[in-house]
C-alpha atoms as a PDB file:
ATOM      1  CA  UNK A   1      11.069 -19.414  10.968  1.00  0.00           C
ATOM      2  CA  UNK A   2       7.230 -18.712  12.409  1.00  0.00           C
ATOM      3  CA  UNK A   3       6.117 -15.883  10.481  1.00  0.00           C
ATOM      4  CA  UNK A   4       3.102 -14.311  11.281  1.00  0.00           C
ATOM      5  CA  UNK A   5       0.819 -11.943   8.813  1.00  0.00           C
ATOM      6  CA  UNK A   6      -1.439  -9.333   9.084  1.00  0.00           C
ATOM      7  CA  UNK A   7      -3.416  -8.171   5.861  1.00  0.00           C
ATOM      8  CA  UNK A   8      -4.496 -11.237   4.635  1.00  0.00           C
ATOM      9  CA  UNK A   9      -4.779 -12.321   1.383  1.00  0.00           C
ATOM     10  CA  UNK A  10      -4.751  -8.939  -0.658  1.00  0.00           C
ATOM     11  CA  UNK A  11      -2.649  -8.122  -3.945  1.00  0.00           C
ATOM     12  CA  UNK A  12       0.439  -8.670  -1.560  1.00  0.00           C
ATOM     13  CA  UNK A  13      -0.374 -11.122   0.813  1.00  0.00           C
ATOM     14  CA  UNK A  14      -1.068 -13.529  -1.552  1.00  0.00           C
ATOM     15  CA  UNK A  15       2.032 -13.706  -3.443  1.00  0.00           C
ATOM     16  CA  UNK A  16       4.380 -12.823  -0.027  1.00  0.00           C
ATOM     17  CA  UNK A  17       2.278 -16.180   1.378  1.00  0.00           C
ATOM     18  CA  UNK A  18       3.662 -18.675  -1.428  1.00  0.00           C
ATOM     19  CA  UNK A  19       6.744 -16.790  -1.807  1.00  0.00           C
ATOM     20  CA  UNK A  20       7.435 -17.262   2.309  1.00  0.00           C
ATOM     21  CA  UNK A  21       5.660 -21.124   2.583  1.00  0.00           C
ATOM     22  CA  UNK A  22       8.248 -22.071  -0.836  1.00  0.00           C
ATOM     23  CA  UNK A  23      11.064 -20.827   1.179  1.00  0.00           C
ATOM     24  CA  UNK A  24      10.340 -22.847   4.103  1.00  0.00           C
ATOM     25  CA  UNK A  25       8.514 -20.647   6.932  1.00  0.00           C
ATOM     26  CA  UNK A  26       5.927 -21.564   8.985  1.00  0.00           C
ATOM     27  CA  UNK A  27       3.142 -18.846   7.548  1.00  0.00           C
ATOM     28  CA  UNK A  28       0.240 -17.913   9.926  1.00  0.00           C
ATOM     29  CA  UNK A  29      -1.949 -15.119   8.037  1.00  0.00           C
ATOM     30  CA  UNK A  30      -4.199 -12.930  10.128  1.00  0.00           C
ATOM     31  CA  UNK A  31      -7.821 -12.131   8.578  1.00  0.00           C
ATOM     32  CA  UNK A  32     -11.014 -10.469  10.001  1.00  0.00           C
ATOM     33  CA  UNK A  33     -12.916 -13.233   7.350  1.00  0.00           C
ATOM     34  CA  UNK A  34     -13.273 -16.332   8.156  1.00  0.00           C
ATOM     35  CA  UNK A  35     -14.808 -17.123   4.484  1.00  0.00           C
ATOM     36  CA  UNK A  36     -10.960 -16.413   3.953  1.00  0.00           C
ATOM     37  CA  UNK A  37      -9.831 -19.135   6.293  1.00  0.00           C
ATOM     38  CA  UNK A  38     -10.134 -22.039   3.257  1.00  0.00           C
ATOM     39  CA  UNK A  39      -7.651 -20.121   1.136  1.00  0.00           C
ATOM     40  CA  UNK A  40      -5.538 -19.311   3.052  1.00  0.00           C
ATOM     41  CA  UNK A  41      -5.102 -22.906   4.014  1.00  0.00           C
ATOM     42  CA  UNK A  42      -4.929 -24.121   0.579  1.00  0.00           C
ATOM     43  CA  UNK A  43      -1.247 -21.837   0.087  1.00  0.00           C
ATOM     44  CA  UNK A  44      -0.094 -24.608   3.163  1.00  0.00           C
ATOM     45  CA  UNK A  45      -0.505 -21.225   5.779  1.00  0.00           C
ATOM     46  CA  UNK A  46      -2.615 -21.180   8.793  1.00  0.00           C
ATOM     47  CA  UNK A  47      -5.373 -19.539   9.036  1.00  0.00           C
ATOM     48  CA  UNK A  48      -5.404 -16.971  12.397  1.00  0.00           C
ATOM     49  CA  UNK A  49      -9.468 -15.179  12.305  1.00  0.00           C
ATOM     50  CA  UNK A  50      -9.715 -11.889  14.177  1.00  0.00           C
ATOM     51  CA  UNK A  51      -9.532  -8.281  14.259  1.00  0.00           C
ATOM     52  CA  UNK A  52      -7.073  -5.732  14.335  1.00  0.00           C
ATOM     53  CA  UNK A  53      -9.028  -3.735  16.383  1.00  0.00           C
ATOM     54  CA  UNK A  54      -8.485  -6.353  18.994  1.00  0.00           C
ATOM     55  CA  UNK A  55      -5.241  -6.169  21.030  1.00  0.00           C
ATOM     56  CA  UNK A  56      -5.484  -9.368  23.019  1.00  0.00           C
ATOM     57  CA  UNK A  57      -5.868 -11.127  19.737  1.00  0.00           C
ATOM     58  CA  UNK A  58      -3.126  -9.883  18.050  1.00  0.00           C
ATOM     59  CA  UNK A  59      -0.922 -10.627  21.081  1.00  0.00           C
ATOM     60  CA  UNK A  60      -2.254 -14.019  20.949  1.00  0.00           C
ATOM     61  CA  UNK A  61      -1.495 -14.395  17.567  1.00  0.00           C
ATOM     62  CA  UNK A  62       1.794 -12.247  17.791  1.00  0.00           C
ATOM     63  CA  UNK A  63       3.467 -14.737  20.663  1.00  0.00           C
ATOM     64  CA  UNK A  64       6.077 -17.230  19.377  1.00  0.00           C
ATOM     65  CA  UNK A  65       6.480 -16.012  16.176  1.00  0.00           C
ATOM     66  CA  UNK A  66       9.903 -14.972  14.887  1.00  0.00           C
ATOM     67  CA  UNK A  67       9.216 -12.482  12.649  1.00  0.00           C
ATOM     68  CA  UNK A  68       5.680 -10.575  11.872  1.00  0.00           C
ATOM     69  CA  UNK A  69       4.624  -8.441   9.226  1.00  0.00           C
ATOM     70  CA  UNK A  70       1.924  -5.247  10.063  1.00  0.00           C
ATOM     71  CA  UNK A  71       0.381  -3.608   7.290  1.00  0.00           C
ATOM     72  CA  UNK A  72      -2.518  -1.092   7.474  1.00  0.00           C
ATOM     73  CA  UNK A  73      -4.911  -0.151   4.636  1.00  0.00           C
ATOM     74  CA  UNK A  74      -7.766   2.167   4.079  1.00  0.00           C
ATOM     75  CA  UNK A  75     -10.285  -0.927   3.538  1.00  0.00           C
ATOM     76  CA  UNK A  76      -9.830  -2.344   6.745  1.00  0.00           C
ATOM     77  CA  UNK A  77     -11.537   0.949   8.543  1.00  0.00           C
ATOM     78  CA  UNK A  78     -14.580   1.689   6.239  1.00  0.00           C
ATOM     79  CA  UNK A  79     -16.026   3.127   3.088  1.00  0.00           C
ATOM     80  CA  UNK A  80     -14.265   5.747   0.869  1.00  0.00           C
ATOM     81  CA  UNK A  81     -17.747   7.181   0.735  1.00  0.00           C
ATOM     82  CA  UNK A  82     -18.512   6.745   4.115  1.00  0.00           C
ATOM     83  CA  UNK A  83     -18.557  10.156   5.261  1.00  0.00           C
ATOM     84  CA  UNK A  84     -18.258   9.729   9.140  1.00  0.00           C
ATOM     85  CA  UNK A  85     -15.020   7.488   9.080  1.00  0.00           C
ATOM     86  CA  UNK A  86     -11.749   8.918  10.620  1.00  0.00           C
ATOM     87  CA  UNK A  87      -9.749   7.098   8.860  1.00  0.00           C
ATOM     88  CA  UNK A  88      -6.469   8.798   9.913  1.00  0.00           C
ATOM     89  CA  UNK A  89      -7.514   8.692  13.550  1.00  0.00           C
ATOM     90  CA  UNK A  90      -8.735   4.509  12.766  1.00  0.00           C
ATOM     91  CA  UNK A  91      -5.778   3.771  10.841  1.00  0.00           C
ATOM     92  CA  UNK A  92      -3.489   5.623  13.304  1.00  0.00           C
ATOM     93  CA  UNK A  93      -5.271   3.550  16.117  1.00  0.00           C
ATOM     94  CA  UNK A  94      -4.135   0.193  15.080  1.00  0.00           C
ATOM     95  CA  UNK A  95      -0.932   1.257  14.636  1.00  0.00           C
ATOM     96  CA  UNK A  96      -1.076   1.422  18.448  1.00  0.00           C
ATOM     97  CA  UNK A  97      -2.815  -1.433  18.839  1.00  0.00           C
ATOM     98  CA  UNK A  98       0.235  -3.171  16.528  1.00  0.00           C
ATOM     99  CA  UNK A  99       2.641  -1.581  18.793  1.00  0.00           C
ATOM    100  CA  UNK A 100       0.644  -2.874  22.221  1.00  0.00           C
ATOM    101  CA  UNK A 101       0.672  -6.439  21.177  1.00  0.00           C
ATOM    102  CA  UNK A 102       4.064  -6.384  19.688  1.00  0.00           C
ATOM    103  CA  UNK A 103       5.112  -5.268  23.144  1.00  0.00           C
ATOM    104  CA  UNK A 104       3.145  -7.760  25.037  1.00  0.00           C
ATOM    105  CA  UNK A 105       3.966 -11.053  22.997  1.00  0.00           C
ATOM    106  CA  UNK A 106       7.562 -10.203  23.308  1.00  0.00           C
ATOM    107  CA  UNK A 107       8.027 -10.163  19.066  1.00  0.00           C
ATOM    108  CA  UNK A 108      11.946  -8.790  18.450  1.00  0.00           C
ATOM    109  CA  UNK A 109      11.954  -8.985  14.757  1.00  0.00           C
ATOM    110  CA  UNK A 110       9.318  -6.826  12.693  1.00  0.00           C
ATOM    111  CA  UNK A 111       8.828  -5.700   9.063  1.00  0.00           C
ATOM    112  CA  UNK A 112       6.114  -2.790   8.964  1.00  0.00           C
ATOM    113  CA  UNK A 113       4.416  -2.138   5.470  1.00  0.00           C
ATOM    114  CA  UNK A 114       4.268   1.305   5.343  1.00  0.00           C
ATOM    115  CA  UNK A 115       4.869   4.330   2.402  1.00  0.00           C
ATOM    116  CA  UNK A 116       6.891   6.902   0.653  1.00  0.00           C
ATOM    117  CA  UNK A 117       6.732  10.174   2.165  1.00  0.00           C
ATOM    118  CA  UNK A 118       6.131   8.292   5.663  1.00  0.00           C
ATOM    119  CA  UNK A 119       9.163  10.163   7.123  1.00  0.00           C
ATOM    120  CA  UNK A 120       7.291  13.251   6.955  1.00  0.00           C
ATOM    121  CA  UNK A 121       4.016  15.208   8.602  1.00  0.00           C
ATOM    122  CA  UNK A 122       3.641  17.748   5.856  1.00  0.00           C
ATOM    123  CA  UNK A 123       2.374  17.709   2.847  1.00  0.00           C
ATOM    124  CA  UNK A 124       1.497  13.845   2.424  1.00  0.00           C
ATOM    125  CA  UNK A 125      -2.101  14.081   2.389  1.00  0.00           C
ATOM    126  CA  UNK A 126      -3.825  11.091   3.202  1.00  0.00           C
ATOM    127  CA  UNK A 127      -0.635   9.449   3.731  1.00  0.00           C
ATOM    128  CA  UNK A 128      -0.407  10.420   7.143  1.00  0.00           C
ATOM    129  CA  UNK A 129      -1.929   7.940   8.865  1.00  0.00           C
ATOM    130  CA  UNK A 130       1.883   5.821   7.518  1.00  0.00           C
ATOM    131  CA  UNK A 131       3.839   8.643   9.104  1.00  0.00           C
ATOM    132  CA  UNK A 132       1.894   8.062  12.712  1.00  0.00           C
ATOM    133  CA  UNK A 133       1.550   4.263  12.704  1.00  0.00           C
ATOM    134  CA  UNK A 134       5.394   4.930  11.861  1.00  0.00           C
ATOM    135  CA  UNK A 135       6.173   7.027  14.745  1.00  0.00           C
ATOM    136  CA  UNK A 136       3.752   4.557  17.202  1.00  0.00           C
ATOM    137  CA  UNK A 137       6.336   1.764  16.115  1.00  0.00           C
ATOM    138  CA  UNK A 138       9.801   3.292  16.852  1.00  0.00           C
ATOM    139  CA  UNK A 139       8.435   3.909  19.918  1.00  0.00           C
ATOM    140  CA  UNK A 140       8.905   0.609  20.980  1.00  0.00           C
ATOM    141  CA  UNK A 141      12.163  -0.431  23.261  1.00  0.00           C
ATOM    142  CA  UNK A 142      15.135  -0.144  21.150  1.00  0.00           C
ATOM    143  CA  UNK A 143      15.427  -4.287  21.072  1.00  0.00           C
ATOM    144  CA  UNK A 144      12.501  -4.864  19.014  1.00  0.00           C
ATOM    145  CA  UNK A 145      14.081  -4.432  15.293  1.00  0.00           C
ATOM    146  CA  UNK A 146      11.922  -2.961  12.763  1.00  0.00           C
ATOM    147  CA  UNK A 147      12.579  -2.877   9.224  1.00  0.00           C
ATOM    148  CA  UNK A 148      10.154  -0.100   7.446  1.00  0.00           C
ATOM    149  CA  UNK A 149       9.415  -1.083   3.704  1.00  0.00           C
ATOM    150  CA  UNK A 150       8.044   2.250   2.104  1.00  0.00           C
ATOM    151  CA  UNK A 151       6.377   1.337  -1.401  1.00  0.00           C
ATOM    152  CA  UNK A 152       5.761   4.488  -3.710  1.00  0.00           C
ATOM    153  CA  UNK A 153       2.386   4.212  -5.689  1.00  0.00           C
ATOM    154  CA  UNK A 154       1.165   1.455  -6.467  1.00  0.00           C
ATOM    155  CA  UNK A 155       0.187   0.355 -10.415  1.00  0.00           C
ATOM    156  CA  UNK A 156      -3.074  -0.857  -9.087  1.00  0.00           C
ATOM    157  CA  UNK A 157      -4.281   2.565  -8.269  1.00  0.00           C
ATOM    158  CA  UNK A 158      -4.657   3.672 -12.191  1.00  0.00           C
ATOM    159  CA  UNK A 159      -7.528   1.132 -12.400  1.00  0.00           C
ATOM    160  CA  UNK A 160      -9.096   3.709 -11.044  1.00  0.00           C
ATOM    161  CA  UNK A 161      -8.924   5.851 -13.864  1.00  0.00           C
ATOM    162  CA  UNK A 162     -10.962   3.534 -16.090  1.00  0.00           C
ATOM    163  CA  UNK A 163     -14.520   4.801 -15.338  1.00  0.00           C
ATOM    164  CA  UNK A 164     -13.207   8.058 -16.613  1.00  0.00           C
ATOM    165  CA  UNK A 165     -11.571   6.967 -19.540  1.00  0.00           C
ATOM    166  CA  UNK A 166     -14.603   5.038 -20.570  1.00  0.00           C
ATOM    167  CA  UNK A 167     -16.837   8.012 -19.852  1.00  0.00           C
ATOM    168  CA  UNK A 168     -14.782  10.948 -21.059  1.00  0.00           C
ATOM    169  CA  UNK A 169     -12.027   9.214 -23.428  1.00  0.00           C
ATOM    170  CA  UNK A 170      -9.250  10.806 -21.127  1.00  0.00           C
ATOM    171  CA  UNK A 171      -7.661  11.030 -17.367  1.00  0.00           C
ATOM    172  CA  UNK A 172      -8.195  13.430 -15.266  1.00  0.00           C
ATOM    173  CA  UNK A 173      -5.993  14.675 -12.530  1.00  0.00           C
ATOM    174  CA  UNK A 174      -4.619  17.535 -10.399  1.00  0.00           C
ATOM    175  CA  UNK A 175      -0.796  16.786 -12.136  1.00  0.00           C
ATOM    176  CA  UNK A 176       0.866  15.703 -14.980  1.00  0.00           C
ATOM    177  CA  UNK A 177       3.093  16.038 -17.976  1.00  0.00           C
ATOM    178  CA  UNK A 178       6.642  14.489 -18.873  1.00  0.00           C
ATOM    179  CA  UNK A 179       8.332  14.289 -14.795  1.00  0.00           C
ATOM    180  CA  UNK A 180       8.762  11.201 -14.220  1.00  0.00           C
ATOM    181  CA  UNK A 181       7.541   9.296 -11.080  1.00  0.00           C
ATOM    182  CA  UNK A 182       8.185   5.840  -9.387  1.00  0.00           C
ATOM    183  CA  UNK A 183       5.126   3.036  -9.629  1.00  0.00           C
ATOM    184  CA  UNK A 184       5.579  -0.297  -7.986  1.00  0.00           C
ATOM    185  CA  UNK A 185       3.156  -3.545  -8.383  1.00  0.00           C
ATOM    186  CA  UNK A 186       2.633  -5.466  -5.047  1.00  0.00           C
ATOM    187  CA  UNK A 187       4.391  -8.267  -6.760  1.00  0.00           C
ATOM    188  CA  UNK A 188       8.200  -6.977  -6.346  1.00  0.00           C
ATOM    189  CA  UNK A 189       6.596  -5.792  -3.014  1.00  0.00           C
ATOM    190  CA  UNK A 190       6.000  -9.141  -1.900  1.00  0.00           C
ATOM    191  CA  UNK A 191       9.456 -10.084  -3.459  1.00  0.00           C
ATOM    192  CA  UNK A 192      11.278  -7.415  -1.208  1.00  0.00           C
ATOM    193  CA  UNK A 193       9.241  -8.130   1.923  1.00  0.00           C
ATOM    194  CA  UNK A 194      10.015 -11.725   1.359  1.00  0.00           C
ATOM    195  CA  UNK A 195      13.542 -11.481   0.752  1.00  0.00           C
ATOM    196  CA  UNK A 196      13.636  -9.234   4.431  1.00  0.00           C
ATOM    197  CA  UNK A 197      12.610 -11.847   5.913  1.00  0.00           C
ATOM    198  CA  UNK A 198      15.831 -13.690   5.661  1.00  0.00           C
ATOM    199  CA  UNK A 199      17.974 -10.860   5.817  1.00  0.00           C
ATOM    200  CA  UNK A 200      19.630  -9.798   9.566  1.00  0.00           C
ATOM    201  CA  UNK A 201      17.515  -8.042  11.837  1.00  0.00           C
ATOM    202  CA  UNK A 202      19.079  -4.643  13.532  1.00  0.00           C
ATOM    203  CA  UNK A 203      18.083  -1.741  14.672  1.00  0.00           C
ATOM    204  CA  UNK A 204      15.783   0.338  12.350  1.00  0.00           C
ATOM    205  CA  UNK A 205      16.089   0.160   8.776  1.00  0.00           C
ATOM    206  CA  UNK A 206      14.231   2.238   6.012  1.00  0.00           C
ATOM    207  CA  UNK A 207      13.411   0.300   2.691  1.00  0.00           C
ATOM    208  CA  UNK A 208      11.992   1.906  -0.794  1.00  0.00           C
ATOM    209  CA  UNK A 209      10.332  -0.266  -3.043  1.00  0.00           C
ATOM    210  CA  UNK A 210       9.810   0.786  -6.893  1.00  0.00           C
ATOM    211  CA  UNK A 211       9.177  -1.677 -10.268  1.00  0.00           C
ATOM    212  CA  UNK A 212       9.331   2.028 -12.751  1.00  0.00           C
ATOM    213  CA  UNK A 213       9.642   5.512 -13.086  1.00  0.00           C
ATOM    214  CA  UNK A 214       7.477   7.390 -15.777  1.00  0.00           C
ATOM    215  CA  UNK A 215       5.986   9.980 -16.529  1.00  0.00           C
ATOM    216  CA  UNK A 216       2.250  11.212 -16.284  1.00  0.00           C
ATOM    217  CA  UNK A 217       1.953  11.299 -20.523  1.00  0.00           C
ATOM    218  CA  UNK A 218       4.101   8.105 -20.611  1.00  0.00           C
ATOM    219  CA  UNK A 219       1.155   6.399 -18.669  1.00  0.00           C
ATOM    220  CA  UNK A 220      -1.538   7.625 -20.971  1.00  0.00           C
ATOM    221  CA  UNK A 221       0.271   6.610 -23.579  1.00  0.00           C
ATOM    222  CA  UNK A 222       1.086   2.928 -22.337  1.00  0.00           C
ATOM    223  CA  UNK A 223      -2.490   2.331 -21.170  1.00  0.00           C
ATOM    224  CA  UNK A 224      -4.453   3.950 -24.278  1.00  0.00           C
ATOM    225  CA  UNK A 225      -2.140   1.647 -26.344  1.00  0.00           C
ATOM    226  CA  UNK A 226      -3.023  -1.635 -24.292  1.00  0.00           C
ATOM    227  CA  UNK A 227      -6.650  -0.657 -24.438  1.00  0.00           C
ATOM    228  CA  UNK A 228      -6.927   0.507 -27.995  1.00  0.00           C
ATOM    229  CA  UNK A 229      -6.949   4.171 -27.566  1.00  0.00           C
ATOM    230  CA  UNK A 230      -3.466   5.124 -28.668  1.00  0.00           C
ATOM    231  CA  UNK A 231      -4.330   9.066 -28.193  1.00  0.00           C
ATOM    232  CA  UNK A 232      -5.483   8.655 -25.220  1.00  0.00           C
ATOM    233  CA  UNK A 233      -4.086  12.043 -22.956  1.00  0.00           C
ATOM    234  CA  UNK A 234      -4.073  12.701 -19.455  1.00  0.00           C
ATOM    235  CA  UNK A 235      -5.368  15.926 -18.695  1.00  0.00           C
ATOM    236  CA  UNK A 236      -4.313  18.272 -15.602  1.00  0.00           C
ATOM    237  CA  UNK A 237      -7.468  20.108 -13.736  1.00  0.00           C
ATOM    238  CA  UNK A 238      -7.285  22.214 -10.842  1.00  0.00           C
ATOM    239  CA  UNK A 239      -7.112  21.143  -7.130  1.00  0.00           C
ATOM    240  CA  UNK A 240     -10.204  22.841  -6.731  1.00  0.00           C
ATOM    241  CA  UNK A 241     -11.948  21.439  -9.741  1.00  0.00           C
ATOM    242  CA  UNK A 242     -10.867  17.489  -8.794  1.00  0.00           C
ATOM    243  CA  UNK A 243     -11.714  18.524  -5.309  1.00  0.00           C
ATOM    244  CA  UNK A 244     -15.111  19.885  -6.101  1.00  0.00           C
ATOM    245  CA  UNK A 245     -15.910  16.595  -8.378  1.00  0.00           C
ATOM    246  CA  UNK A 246     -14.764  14.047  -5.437  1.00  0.00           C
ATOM    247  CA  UNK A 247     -17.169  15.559  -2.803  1.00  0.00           C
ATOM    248  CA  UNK A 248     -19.727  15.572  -5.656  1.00  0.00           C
ATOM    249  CA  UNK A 249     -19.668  12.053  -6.105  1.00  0.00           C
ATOM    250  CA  UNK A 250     -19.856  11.631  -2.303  1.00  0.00           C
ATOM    251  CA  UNK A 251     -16.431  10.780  -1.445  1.00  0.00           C
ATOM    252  CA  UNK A 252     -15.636  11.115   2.512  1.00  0.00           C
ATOM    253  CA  UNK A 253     -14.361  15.020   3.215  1.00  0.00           C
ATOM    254  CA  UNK A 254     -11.008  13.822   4.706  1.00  0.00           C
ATOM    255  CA  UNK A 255      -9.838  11.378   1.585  1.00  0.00           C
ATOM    256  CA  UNK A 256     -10.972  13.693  -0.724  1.00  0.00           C
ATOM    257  CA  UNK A 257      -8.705  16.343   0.455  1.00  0.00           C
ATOM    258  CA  UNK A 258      -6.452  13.920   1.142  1.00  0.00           C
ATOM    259  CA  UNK A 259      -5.786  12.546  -2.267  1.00  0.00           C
ATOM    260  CA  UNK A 260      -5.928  15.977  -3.456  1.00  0.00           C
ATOM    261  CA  UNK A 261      -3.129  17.113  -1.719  1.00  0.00           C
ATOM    262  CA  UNK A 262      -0.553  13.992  -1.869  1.00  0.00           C
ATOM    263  CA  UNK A 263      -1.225  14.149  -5.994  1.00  0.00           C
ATOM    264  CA  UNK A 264      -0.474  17.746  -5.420  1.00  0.00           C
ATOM    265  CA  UNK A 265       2.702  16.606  -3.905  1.00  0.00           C
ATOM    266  CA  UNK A 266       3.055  13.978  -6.407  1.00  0.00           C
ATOM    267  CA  UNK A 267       3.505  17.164  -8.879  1.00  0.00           C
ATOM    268  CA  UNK A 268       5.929  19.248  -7.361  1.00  0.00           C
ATOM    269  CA  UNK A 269       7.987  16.315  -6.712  1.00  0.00           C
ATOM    270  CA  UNK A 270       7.954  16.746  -2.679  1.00  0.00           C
ATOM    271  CA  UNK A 271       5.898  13.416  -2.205  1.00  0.00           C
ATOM    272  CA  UNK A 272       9.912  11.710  -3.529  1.00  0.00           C
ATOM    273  CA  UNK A 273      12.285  13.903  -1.995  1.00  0.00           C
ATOM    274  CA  UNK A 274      13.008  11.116   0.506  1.00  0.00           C
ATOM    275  CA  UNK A 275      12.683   8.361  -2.217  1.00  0.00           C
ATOM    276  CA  UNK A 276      15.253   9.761  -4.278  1.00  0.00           C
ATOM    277  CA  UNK A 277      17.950  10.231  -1.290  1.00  0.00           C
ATOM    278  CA  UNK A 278      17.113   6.549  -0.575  1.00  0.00           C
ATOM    279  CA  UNK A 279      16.684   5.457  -4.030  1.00  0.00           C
ATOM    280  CA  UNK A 280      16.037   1.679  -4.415  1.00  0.00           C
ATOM    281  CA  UNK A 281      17.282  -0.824  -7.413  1.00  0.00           C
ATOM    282  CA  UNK A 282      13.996  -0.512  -9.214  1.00  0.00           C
ATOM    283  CA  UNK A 283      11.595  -4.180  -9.550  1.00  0.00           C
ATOM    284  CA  UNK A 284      10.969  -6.778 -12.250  1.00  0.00           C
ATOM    285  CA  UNK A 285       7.066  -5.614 -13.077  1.00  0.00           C
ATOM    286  CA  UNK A 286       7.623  -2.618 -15.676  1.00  0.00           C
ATOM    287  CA  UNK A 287       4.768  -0.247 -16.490  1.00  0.00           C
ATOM    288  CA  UNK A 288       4.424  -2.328 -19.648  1.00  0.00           C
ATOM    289  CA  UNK A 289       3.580  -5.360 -17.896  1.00  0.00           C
ATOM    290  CA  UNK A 290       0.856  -3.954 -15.550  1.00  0.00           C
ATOM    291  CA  UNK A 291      -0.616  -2.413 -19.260  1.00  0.00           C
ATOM    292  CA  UNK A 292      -1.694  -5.602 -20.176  1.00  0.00           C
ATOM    293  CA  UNK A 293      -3.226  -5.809 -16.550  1.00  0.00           C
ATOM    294  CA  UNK A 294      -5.062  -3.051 -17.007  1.00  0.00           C
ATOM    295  CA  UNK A 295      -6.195  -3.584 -20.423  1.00  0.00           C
ATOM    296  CA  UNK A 296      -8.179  -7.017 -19.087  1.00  0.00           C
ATOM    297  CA  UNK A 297      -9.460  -4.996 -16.334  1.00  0.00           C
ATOM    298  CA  UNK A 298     -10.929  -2.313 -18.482  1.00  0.00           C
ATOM    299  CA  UNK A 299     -11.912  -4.258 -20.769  1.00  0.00           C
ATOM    300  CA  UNK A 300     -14.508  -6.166 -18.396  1.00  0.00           C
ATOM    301  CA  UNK A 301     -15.118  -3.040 -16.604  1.00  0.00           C
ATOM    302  CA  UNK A 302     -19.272  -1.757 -16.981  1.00  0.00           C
ATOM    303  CA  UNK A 303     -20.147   1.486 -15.802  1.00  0.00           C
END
């Protein structure tokens, strides 16, 4: 089948490119770099340079294929610490633009990257922005099928934890203690995308995607052991404290409350609700694994 990408080459696209060209699709990946043309390339996909800003572009790109695959990320609209970016109002933007040219190539068959808690307005936080590119998408007549993968956090976000660990021997956050909570690593992302592909197309469909569930102190514990620091603790601050420190450091006024709020939720448990009446068959990559990750990440890290 012609497959078409959006999202490039990132910590899923790269893997859901070889996984795809192995199993015998014609791969066309969509990048706003054309430094990234060359790689892409080299995985046997081709290489489609634009923007997805751009609506007559992605219908160009859009038209013929069989199946395409829209993802949306933070990166793709500015800096974190870019305090004029609307990145709900950006992000929520090409979700129409995905929805324009998805309706003007004639595409039936699409898989839409998109999160936990994306069935929801309330209480998400930054998240939003999934919940309206969401909502732009089922808009669309009832014979385009859309399948709706919802990853929960991804491992790759505790990397960001390592500054503070390195500064203050600890992590810091608005929640924590022994409740567990479900991680993924793009790689059984990719796998589950992937394996959608092949699958029947019909109607709208919902899809979780989780590698783990653990707990806050189970974390601390798994990533102080990796990196040498078996007492290393994870420590639980106020919203108003983590808040205060974010805007300190210059963070953007929207994320910060953003993030603030959807680890909030991550606390109470309301950020799952809909994960756990939908539960998946968790992944391959355990917490374990993405230690070892993180230990060769941290320990190259310089701050």
């Amino acid at each position: 089948m012609k497959v078409v990408l959006t999202g490039s080459l990132g910590n899923i696209g790269e893997p859901l490119v070889k996984e795809l060209v192995e199993n015998g699709h014609e791969v066309s990946v969509i990048s706003s770099r054309a430094s990234r043309a060359t790689e892409i390339e080299a995985l046997g996909a081709q290489a489609l340079i634009g923007k997805m800003q751009d609506v007559a572009f992605l219908t160009w790109a859009f038209t013929g294929a069989d199946v395409v695959y829209l993802m949306e990320t933070m990166e793709a609209v500015g800096d974190m610490f870019d305090t004029a970016v609307d990145f709900n109002g950006a992000i929520s933007q090409i979700g129409e633009h995905y929805k324009q040219a998805v309706a003007a190539s004639g595409v039936k068959n699409v898989i839409h990257l998109s999160s936990i808690s994306a069935h929801t307005n309330k209480g998400n936080g930054i998240l939003l922005f999934h919940y309206n590119v969401e909502q732009s998408l089922r808009s669309l007549p009832e014979e385009v099928n859309i399948k709706f993968i919802r990853p929960v956090g991804f491992y790759t976000n505790l990397l960001s934890f390592i500054r503070n660990i390195k500064s203050k021997g600890l992590i810091t956050s608005n929640y924590g203690g022994d409740q567990k909570e479900p991680w993924v690593s793009p790689l059984d992302i990719a796998s589950v995308i992937a394996e959608e592909v092949d699958l029947p197309f019909e109607g709208r469909t919902v899809r979780y995607v989780a590698s783990d569930e653990v707990s806050p102190n189970e974390i601390a514990h798994a990533l102080g052991r990796a990196i040498g620091l078996p007492n290393l603790k994870w420590e639980v601050i106020s919203d108003e404290t983590l808040l205060r420190h974010w805007l300190g450091i210059g963070f953007n006024a929207q994320v910060a409350n953003g993030f603030v709020e959807m680890q909030a939720s991550q606390g109470t448990g309301q950020l799952y609700e809909d994960y756990y009446r939908n539960k998946p068959v968790l992944g391959k990559v355990k917490l374990e694994d993405f230690a070892q990750e993180f230990a060769k990440a941290y320990n190259v890290a310089e701050f």
